[in-house]
C-alpha atoms as a PDB file:
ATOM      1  CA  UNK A   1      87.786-118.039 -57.229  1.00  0.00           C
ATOM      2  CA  UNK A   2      88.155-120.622 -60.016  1.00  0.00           C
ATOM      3  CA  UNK A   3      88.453-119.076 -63.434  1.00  0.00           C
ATOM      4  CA  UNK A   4      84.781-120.158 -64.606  1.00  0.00           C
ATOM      5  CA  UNK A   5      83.145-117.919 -61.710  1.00  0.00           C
ATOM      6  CA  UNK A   6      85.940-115.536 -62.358  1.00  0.00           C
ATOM      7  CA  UNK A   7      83.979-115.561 -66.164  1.00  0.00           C
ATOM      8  CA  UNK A   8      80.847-115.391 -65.351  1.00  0.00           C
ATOM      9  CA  UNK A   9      81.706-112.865 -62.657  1.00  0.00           C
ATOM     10  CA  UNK A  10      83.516-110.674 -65.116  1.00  0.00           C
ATOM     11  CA  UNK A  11      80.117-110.854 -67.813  1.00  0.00           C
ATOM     12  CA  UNK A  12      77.367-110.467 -65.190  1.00  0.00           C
ATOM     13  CA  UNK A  13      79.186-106.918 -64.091  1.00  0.00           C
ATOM     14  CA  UNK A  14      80.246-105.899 -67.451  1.00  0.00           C
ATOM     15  CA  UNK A  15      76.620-106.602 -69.210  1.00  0.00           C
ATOM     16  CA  UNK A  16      74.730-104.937 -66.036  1.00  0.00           C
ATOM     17  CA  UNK A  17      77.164-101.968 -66.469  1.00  0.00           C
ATOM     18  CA  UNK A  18      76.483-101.459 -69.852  1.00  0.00           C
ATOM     19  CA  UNK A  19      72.592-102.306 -69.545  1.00  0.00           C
ATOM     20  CA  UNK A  20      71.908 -99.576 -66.950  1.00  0.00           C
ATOM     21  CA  UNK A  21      74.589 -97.141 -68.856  1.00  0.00           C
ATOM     22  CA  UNK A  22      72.730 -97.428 -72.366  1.00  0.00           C
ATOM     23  CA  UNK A  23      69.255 -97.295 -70.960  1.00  0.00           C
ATOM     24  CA  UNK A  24      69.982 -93.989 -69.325  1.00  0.00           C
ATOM     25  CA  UNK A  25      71.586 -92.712 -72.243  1.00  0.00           C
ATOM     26  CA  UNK A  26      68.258 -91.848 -74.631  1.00  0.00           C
ATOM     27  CA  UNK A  27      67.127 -90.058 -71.467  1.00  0.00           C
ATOM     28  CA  UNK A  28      70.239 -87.771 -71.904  1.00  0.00           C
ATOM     29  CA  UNK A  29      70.534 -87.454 -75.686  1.00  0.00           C
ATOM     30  CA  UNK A  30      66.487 -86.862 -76.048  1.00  0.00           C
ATOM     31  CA  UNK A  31      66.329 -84.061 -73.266  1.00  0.00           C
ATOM     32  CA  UNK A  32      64.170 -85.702 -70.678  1.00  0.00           C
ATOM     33  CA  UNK A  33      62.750 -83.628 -68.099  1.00  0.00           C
ATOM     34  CA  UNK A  34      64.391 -85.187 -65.041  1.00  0.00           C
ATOM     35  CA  UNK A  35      67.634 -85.349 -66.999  1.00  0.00           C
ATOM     36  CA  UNK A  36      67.343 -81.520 -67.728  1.00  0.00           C
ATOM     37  CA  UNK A  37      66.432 -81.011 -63.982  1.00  0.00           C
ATOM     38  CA  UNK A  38      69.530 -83.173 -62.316  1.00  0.00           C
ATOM     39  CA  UNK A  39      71.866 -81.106 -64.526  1.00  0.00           C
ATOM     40  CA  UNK A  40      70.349 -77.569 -64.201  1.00  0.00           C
ATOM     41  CA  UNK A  41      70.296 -78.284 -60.503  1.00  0.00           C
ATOM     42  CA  UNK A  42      73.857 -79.234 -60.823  1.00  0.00           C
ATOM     43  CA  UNK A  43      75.053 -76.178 -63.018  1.00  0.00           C
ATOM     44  CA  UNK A  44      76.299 -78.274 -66.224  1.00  0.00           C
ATOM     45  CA  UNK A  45      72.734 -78.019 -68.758  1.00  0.00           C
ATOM     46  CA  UNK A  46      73.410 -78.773 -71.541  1.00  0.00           C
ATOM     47  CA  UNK A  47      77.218 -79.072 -71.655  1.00  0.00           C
ATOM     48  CA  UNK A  48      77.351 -81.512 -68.819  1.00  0.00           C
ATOM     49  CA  UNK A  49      74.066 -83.386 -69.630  1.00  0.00           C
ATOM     50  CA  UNK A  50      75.639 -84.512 -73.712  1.00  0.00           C
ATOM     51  CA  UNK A  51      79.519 -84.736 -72.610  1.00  0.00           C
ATOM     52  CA  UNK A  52      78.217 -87.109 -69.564  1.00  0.00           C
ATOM     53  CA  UNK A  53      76.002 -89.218 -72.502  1.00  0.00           C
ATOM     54  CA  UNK A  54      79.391 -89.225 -74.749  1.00  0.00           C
ATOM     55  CA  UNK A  55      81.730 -91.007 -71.745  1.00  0.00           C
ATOM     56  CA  UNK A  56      78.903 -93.041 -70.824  1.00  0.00           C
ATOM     57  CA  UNK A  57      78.242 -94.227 -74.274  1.00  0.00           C
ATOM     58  CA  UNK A  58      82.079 -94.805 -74.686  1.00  0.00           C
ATOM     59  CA  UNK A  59      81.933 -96.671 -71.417  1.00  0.00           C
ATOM     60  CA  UNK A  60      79.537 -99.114 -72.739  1.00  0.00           C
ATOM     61  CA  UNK A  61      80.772 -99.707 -75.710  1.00  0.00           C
ATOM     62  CA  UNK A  62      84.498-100.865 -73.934  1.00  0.00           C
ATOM     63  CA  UNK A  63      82.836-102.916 -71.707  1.00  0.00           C
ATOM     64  CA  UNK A  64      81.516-105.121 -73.973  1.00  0.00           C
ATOM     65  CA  UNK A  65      85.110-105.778 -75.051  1.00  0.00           C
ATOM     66  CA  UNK A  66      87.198-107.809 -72.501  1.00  0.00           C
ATOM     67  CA  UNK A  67      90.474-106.439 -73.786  1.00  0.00           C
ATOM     68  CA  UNK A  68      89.333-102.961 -73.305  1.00  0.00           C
ATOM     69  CA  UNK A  69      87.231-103.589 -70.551  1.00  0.00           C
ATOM     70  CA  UNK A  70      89.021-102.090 -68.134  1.00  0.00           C
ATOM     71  CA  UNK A  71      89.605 -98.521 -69.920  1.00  0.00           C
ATOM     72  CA  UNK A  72      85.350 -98.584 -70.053  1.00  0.00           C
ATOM     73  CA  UNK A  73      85.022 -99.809 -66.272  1.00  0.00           C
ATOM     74  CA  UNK A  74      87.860 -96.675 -65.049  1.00  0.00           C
ATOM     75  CA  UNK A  75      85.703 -94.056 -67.279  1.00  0.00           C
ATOM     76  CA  UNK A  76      82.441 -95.683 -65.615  1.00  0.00           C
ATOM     77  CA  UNK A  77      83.684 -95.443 -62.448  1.00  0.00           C
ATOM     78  CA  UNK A  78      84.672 -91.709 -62.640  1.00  0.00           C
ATOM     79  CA  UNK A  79      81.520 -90.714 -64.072  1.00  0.00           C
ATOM     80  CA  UNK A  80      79.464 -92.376 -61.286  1.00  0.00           C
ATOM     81  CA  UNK A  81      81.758 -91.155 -58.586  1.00  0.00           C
ATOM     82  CA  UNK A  82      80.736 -87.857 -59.512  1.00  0.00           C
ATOM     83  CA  UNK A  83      76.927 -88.628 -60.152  1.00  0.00           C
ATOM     84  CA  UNK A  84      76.596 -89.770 -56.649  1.00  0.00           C
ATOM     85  CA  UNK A  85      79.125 -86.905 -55.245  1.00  0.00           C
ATOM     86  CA  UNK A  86      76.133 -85.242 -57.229  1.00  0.00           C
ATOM     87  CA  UNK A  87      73.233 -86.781 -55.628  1.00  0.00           C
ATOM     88  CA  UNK A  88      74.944 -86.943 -52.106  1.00  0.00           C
ATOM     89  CA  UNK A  89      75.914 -83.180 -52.188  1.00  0.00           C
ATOM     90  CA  UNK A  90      73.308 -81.193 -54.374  1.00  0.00           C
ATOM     91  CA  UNK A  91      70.690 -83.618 -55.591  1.00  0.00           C
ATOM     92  CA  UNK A  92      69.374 -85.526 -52.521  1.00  0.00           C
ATOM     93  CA  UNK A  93      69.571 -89.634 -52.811  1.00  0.00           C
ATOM     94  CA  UNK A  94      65.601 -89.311 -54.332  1.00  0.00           C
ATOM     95  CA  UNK A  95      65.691 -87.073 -57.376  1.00  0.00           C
ATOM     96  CA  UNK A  96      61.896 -85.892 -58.449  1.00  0.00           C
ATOM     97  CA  UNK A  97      60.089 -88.478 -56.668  1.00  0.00           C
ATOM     98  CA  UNK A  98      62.156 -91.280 -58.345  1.00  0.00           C
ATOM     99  CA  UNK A  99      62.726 -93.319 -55.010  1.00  0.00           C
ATOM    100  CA  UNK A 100      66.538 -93.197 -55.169  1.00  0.00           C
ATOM    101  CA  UNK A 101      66.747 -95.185 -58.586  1.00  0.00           C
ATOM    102  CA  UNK A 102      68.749 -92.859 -60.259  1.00  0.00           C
ATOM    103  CA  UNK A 103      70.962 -93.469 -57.091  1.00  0.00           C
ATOM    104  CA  UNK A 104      70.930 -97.038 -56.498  1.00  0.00           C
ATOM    105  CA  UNK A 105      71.729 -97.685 -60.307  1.00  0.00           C
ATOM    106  CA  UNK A 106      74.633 -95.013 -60.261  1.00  0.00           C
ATOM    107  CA  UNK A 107      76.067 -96.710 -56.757  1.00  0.00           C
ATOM    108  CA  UNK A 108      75.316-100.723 -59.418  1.00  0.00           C
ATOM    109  CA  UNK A 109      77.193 -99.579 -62.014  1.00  0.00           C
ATOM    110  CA  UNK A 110      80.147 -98.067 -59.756  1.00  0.00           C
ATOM    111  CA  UNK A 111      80.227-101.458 -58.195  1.00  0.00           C
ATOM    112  CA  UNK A 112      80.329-103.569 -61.055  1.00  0.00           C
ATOM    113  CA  UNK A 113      82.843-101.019 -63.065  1.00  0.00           C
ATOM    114  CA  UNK A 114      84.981-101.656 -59.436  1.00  0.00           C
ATOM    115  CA  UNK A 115      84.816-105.060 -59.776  1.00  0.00           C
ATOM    116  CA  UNK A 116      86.024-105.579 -63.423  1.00  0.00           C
ATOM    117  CA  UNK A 117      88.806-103.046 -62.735  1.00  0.00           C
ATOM    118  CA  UNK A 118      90.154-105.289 -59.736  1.00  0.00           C
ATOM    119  CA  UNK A 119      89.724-108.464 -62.150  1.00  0.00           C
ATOM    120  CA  UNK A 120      91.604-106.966 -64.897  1.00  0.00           C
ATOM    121  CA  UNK A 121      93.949-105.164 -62.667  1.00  0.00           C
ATOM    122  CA  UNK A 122      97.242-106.835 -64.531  1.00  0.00           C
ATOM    123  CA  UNK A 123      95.630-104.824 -67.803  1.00  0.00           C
ATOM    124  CA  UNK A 124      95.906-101.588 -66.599  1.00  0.00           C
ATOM    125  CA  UNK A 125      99.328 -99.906 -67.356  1.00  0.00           C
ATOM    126  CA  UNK A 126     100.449 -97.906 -63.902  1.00  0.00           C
ATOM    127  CA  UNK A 127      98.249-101.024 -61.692  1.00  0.00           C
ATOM    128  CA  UNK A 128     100.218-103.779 -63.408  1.00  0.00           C
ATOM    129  CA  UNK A 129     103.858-102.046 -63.402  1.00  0.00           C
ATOM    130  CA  UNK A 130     103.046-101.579 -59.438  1.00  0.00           C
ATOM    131  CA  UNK A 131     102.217-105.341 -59.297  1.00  0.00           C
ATOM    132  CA  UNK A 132     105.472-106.457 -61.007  1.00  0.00           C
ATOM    133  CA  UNK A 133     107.605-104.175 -58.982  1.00  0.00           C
ATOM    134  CA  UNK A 134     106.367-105.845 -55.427  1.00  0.00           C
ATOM    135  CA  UNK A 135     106.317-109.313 -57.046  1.00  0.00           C
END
């Protein structure tokens, strides 16, 4: 891939990342019903619901950044792996009539947080030391 694609690769994922993870934050923070639902159902209201808003707001935030990129993209990744363990296991793929959004934009974000971690793969510490070693 030549490194202009590479770029614009890199932005498109980062920025839809951090789109989708912002806009469900107020949801979180502000105690929406289907927010208060999807964590009562899974057993973490409130605790889970406000720690979840915290790493996702984190998330963002590092995204933005290219240096730190990465760091948001692996905390992005973990918190969607378990929101659609979540959905998969106790929720159901449509949460409260929603069509599977809530899905679809957990299983976006998990792919774009995927992709910046394999383009900045050199950045992170135990990926790149691997990479050296079979160079």
């Amino acid at each position: 891939m030549k490194p202009k694609a590479r770029t614009i690769l890199s932005w498109v994922c980062r920025l839809t990342a951090t789109v989708i993870l912002l806009q469900t934050l107020f949801f979180k923070f502000t105690g929406a019903e289907e927010s208060v639902y999807i964590f009562t159902k899974v057993g973490l209201e409130p605790v889970g619901r406000y720690a979840t808003g915290a790493v996702e707001l984190v998330a963002a935030v590092l995204l933005v950044f290219r240096c730190h990129a990465w760091i948001g993209a692996l905390l992005a990744s973990g918190v969607m792996a378990g929101a659609i363990f979540s959905h998969l296991t106790v929720l159901g793929i449509v949460v409260k009539d929603d069509g599977g959004l809530l899905f679809a934009l957990a299983v976006t974000v998990l792919l774009c947080s995927l992709v910046v971690l394999f383009q900045q793969r050199s950045q992170v510490p135990i990926l790149s030391r691997f990479i050296q070693s079979r160079a």
